[in-house]
N, C-alpha and C. Protein backbone atom coordinates (compact mmCIF):
# COMPACT_ATOMS: atom_id res chain seq x y z
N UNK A 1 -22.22 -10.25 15.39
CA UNK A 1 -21.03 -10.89 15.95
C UNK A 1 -19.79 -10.17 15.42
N UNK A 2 -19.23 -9.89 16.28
CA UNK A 2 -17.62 -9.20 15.72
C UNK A 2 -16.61 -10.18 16.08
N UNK A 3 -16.14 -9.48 14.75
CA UNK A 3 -14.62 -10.28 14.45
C UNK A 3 -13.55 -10.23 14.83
N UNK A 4 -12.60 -10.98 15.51
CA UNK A 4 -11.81 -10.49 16.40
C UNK A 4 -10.52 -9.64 15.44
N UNK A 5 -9.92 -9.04 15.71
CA UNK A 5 -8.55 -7.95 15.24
C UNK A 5 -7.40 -9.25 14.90
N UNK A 6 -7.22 -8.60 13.65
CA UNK A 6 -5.81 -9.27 13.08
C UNK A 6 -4.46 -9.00 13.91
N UNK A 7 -4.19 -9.54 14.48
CA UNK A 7 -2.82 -9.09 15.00
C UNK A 7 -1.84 -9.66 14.25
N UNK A 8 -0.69 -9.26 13.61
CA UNK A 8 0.36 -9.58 12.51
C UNK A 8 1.55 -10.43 13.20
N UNK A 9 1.85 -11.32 12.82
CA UNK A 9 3.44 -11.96 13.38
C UNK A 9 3.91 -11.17 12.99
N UNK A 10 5.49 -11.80 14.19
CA UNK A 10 6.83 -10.97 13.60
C UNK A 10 7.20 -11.31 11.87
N UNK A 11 6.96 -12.39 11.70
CA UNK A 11 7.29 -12.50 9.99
C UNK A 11 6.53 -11.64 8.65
N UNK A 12 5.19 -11.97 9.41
CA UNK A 12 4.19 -11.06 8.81
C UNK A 12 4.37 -9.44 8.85
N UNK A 13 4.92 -9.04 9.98
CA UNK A 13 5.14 -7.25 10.16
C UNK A 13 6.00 -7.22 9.18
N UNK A 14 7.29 -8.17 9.12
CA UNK A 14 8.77 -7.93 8.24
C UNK A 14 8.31 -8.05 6.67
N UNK A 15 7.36 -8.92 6.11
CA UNK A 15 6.66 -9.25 5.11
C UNK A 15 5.79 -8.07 4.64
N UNK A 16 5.23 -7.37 5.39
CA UNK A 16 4.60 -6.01 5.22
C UNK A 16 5.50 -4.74 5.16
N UNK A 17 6.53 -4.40 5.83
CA UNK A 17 7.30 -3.51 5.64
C UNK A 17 8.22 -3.69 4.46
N UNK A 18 8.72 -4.73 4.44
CA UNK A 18 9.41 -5.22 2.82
C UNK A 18 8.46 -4.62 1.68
N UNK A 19 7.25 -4.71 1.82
CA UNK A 19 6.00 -4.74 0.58
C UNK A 19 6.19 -3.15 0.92
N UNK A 20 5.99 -2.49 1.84
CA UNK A 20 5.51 -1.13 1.91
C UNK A 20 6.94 -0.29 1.21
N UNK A 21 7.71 -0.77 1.71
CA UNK A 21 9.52 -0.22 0.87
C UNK A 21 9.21 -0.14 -0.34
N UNK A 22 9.15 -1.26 -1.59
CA UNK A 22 8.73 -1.57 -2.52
C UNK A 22 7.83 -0.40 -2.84
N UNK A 23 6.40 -0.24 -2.31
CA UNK A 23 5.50 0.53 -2.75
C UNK A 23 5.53 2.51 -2.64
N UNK A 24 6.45 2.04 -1.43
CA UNK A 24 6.91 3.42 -1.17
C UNK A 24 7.89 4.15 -3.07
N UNK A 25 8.89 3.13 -2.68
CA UNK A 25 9.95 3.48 -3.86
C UNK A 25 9.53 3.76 -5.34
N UNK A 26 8.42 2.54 -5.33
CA UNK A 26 7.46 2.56 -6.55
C UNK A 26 6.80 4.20 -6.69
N UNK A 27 5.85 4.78 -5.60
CA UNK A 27 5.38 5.94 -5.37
C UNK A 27 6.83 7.16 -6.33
N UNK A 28 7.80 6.90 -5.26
CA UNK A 28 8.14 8.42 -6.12
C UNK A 28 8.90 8.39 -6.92
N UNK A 29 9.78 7.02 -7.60
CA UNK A 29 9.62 7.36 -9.00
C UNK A 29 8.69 7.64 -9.56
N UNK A 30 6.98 7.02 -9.60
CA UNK A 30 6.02 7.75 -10.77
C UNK A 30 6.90 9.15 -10.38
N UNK A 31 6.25 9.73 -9.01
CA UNK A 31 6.15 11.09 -8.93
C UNK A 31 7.24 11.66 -9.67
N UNK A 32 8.57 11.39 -9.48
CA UNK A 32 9.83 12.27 -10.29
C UNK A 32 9.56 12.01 -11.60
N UNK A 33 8.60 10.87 -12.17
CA UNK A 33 8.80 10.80 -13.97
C UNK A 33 7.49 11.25 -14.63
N UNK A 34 6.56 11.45 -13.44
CA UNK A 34 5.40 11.93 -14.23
C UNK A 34 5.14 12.98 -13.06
N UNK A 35 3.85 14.29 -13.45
CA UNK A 35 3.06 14.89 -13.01
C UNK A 35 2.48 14.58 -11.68
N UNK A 36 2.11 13.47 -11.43
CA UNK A 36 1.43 12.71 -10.26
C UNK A 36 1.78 13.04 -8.86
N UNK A 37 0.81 13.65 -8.09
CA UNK A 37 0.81 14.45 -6.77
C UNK A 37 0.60 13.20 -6.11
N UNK A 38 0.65 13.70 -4.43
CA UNK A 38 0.27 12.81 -3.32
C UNK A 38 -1.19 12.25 -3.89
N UNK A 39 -2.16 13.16 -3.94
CA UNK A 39 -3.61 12.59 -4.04
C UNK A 39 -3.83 11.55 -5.10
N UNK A 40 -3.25 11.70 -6.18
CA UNK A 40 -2.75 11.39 -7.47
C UNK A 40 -2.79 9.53 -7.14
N UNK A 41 -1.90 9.38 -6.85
CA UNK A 41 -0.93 7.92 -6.42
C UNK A 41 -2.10 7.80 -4.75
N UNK A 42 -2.39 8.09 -3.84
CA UNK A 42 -3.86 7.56 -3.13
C UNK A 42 -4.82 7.37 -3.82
N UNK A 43 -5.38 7.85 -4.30
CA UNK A 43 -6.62 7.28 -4.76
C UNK A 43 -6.26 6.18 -6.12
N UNK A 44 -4.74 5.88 -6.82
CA UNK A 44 -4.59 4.96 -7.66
C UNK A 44 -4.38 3.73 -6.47
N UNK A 45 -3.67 3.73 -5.45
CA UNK A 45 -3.42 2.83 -4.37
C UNK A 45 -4.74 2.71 -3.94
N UNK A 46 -5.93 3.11 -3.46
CA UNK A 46 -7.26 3.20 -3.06
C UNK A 46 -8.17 2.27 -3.92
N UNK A 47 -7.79 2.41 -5.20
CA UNK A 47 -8.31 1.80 -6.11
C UNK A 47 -8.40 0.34 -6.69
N UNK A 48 -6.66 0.00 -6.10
CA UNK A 48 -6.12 -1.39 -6.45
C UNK A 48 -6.23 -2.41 -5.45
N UNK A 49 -6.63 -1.38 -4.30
CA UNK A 49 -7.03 -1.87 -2.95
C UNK A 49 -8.40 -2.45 -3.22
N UNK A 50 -9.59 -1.55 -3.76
CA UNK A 50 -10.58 -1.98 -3.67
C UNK A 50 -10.85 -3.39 -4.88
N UNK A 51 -10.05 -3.11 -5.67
CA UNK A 51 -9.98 -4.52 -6.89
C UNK A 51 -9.56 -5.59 -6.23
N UNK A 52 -8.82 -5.74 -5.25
CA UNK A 52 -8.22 -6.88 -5.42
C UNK A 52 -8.65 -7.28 -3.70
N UNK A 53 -8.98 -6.48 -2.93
CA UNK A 53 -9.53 -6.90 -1.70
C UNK A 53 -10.99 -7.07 -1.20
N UNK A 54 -11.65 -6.04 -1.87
CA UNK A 54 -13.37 -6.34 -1.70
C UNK A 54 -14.14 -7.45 -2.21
């Protein structure tokens, strides 16, 4: 049986792009204060994903 697709409200899209700003901004300060490449900061985001969502 499949599950039907999340489709996001308008509050919910605005609630997600707010979060993604945040995570974005978060991203490149590390990068300007530490060493930490693109791949670097994905697979730490990949990671916090799988902790806290699986």
């Amino acid at each position: 049986m499949e599950t039907p697709k999340w489709k996001p409200s308008k509050d919910e899209r605005e609630v997600m792009e707010a979060v993604w700003m945040q995570v974005k901004g978060a991203c490149e300060k590390l990068k300007e204060e530490t060493n930490a490449k693109d791949g670097h900061i994905r697979k730490m985001l990949q990671e916090i994903s799988d902790r806290y969502y699986s």
